[in-house]
Protein backbone atom coordinates (compact mmCIF):
# COMPACT_ATOMS: atom_id res chain seq x y z
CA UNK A 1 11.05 -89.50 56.92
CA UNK A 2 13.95 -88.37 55.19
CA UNK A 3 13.91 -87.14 51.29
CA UNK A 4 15.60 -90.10 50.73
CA UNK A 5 13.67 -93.12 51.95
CA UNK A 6 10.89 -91.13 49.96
CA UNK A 7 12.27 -91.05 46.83
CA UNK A 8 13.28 -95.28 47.90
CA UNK A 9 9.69 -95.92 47.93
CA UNK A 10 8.68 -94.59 44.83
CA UNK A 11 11.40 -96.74 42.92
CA UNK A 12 9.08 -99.42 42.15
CA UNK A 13 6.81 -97.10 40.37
CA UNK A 14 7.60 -96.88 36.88
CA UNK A 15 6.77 -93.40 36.41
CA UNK A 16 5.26 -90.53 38.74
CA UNK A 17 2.55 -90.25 35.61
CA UNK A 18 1.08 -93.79 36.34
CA UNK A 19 0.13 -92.22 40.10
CA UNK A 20 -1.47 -88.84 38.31
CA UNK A 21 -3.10 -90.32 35.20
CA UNK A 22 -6.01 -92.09 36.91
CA UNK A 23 -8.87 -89.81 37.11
CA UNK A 24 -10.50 -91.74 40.09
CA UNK A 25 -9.61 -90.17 43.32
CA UNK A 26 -7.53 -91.92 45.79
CA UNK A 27 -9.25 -93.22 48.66
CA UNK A 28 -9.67 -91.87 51.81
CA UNK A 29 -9.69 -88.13 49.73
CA UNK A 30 -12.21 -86.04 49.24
CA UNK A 31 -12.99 -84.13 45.65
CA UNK A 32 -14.75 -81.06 45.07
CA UNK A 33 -15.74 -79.51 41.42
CA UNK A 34 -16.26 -76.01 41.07
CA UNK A 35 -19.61 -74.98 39.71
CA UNK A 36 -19.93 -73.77 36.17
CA UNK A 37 -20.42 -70.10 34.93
CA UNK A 38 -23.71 -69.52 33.12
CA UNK A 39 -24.68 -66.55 31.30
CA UNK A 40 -28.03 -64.69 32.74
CA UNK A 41 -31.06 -64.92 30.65
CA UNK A 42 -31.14 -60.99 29.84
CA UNK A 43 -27.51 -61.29 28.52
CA UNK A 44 -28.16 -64.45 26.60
CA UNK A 45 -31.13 -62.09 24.79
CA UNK A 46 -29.04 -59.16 24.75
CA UNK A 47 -26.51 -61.28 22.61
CA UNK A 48 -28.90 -62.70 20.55
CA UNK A 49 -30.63 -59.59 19.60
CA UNK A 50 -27.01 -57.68 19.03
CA UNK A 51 -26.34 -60.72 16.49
CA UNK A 52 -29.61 -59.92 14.02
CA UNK A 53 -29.25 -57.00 12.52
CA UNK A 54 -32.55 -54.63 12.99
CA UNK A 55 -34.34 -52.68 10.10
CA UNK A 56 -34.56 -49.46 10.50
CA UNK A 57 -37.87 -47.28 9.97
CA UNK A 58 -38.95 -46.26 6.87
CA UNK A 59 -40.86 -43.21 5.45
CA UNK A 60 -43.44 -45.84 4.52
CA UNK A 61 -43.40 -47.59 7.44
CA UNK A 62 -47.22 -45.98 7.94
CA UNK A 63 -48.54 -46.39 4.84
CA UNK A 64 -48.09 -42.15 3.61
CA UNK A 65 -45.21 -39.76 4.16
CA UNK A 66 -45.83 -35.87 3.24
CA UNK A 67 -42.90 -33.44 2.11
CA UNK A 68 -42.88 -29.68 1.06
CA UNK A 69 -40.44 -28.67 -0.86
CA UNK A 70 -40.28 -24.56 -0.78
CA UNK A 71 -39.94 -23.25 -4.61
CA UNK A 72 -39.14 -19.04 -4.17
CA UNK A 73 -42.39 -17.80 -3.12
CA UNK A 74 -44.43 -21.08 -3.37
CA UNK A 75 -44.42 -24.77 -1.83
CA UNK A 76 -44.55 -28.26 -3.65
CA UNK A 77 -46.54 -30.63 -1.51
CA UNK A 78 -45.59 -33.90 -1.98
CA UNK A 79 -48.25 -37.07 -1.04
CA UNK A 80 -46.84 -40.68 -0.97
CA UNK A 81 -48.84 -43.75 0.04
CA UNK A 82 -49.03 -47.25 -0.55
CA UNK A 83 -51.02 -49.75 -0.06
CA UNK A 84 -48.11 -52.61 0.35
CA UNK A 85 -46.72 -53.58 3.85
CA UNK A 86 -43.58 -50.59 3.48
CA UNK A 87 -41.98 -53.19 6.35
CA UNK A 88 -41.72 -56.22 4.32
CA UNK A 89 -39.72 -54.82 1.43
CA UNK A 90 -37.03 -57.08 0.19
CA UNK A 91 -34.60 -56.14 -2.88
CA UNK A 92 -36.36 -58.40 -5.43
CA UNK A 93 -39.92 -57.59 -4.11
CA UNK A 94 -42.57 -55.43 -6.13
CA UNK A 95 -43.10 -52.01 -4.74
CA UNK A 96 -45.97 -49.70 -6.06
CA UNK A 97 -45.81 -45.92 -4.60
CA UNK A 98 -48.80 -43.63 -5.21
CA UNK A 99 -47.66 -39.77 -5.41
CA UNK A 100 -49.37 -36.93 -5.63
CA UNK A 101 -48.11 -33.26 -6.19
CA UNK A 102 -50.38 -29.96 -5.51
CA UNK A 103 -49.34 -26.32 -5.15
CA UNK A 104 -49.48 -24.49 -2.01
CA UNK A 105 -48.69 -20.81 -0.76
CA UNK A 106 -49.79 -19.46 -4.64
CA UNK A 107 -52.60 -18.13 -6.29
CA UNK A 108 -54.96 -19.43 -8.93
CA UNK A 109 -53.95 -16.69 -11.59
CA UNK A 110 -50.68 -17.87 -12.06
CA UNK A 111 -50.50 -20.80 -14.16
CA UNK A 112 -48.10 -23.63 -13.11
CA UNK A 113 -47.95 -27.32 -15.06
CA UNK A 114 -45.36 -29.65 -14.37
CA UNK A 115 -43.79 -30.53 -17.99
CA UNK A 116 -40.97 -33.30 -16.17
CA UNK A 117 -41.87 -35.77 -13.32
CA UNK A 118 -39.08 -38.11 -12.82
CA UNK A 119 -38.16 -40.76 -10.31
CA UNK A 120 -34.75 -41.99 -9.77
CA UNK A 121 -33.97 -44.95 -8.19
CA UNK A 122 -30.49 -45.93 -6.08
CA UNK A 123 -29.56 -49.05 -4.39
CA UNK A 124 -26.22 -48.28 -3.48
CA UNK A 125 -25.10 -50.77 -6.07
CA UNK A 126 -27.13 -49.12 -9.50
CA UNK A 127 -28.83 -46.49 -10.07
CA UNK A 128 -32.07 -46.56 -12.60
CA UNK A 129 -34.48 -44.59 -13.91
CA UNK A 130 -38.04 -45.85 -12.25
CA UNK A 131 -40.05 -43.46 -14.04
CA UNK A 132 -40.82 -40.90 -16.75
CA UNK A 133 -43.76 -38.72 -17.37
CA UNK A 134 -43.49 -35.49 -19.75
CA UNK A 135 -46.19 -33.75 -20.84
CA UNK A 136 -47.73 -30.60 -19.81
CA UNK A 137 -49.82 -31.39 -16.87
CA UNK A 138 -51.43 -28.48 -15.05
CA UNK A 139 -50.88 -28.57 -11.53
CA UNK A 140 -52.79 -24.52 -11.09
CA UNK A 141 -54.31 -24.41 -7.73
CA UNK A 142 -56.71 -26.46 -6.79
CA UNK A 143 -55.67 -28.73 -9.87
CA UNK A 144 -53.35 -31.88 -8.38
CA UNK A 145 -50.61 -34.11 -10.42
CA UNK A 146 -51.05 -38.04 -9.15
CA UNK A 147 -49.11 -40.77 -10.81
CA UNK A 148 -48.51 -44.48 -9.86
CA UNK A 149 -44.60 -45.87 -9.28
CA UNK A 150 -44.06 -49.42 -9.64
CA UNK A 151 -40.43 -49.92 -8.91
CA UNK A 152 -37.83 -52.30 -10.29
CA UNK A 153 -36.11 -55.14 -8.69
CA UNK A 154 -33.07 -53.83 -6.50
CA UNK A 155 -29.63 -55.18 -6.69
CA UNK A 156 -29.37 -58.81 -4.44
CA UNK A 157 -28.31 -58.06 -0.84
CA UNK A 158 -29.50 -53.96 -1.04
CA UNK A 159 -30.16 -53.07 2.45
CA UNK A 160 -32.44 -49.54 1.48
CA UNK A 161 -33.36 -47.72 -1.79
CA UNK A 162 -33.19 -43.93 -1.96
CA UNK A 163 -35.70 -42.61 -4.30
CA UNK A 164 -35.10 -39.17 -6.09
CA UNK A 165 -38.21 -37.47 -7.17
CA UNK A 166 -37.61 -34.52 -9.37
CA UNK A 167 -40.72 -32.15 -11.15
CA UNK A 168 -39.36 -29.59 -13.88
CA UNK A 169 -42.38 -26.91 -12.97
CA UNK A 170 -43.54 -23.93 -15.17
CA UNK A 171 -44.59 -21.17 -13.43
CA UNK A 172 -46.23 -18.14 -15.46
CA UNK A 173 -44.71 -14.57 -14.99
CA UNK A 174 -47.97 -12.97 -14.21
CA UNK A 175 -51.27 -13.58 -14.93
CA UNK A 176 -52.51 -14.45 -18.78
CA UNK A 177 -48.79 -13.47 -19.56
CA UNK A 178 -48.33 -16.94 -21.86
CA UNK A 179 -44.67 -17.07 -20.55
CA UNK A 180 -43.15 -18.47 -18.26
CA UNK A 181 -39.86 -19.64 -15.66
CA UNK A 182 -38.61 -22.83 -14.71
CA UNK A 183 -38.48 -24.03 -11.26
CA UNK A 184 -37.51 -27.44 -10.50
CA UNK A 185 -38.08 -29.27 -7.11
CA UNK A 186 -36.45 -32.50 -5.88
CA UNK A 187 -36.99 -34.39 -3.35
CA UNK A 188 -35.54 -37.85 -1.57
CA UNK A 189 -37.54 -40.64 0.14
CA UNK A 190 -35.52 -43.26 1.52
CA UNK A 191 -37.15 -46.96 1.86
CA UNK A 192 -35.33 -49.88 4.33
CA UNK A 193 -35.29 -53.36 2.70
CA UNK A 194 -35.11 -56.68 4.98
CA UNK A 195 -31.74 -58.55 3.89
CA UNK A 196 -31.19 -62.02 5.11
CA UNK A 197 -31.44 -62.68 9.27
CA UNK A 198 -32.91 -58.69 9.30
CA UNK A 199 -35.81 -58.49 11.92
CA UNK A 200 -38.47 -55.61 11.54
């Protein structure tokens, strides 16, 4: 058949889009669908898990974390343990931290007090003042300085606090001398707070 009698008998259609618009097949033809791509069940859990954002550890995470802090010819030891789930912190939640602070690597005939323990807290966002104790609090070997920390509410949204612990320690120049030099030790302690979809 030649192009023309073809294009004859498809002059009494009224447009080549009334043969192609049906979506029924025409008879006497055969159809075949192609199957549809489905993502495996490990990459459907890889996705989801790349999608919440993790916590990561804390120095709490256990319960106690232990630092020493070397001061010339002496070391700070410092204890700190709570009793709260470290895991579940949240920005707005209540936080208690026990710490304690002994001497190590020094004799008992050198007096040493702590006369400043501070701790300074930092959400990224502010940055407060958690804590004050002055005095003069003698920390002599075997003699220990503990003290309870109840933080404040973070800023909304904080993802970790960093904690800033600093003692202003007086150390006596030799034994029964009365006087004395300054040493002051600081130390960080950094505690992960669950934000909104965070797993732990």
């Amino acid at each position: 058949m030649t192009a023309v009698a073809l294009f004859g008998s498809l002059s009494g259609c009224t447009s080549l889009q009334e043969l192609t618009s049906s979506s029924k097949p025409l008879a006497g033809t055969k159809t075949t669908t192609s199957p549809t791509a489905k993502a495996s069940p490990a990459a459907t859990a890889a996705a989801t898990t790349a999608a919440k954002s993790t916590r990561p550890s804390g120095a709490l995470d256990t319960g106690t974390a232990v630092h020493r802090l070397k001061q010339g010819n002496f070391t700070v030891q410092l204890t700190y343990w709570t009793s709260d789930n470290a895991k579940l912190y949240t920005a707005d939640g209540v936080k208690t931290i026990n710490v304690a602070a002994h001497i190590e690597d020094a004799d008992s005939t050198h007096r040493v007090t702590i006369s400043t323990f501070q701790v300074t807290q930092d959400d990224g966002t502010n940055r407060v003042v958690a804590a004050t104790d002055k005095g003069t609090f003698d920390v002599t070997p075997p003699y220990p300085y503990n003290t309870v920390v109840t933080l404040p509410a973070a800023t909304a949204g904080a993802a970790a606090l960093t904690l800033t612990v600093r003692l202003d320690l007086l150390v006596e120049t030799a034994p029964k001398a009365n006087t004395y030099y300054r040493s002051t030790a600081l130390d960080t302690l950094t505690l992960p707070l669950l934000t909104n979809g965070a797993t732990r």
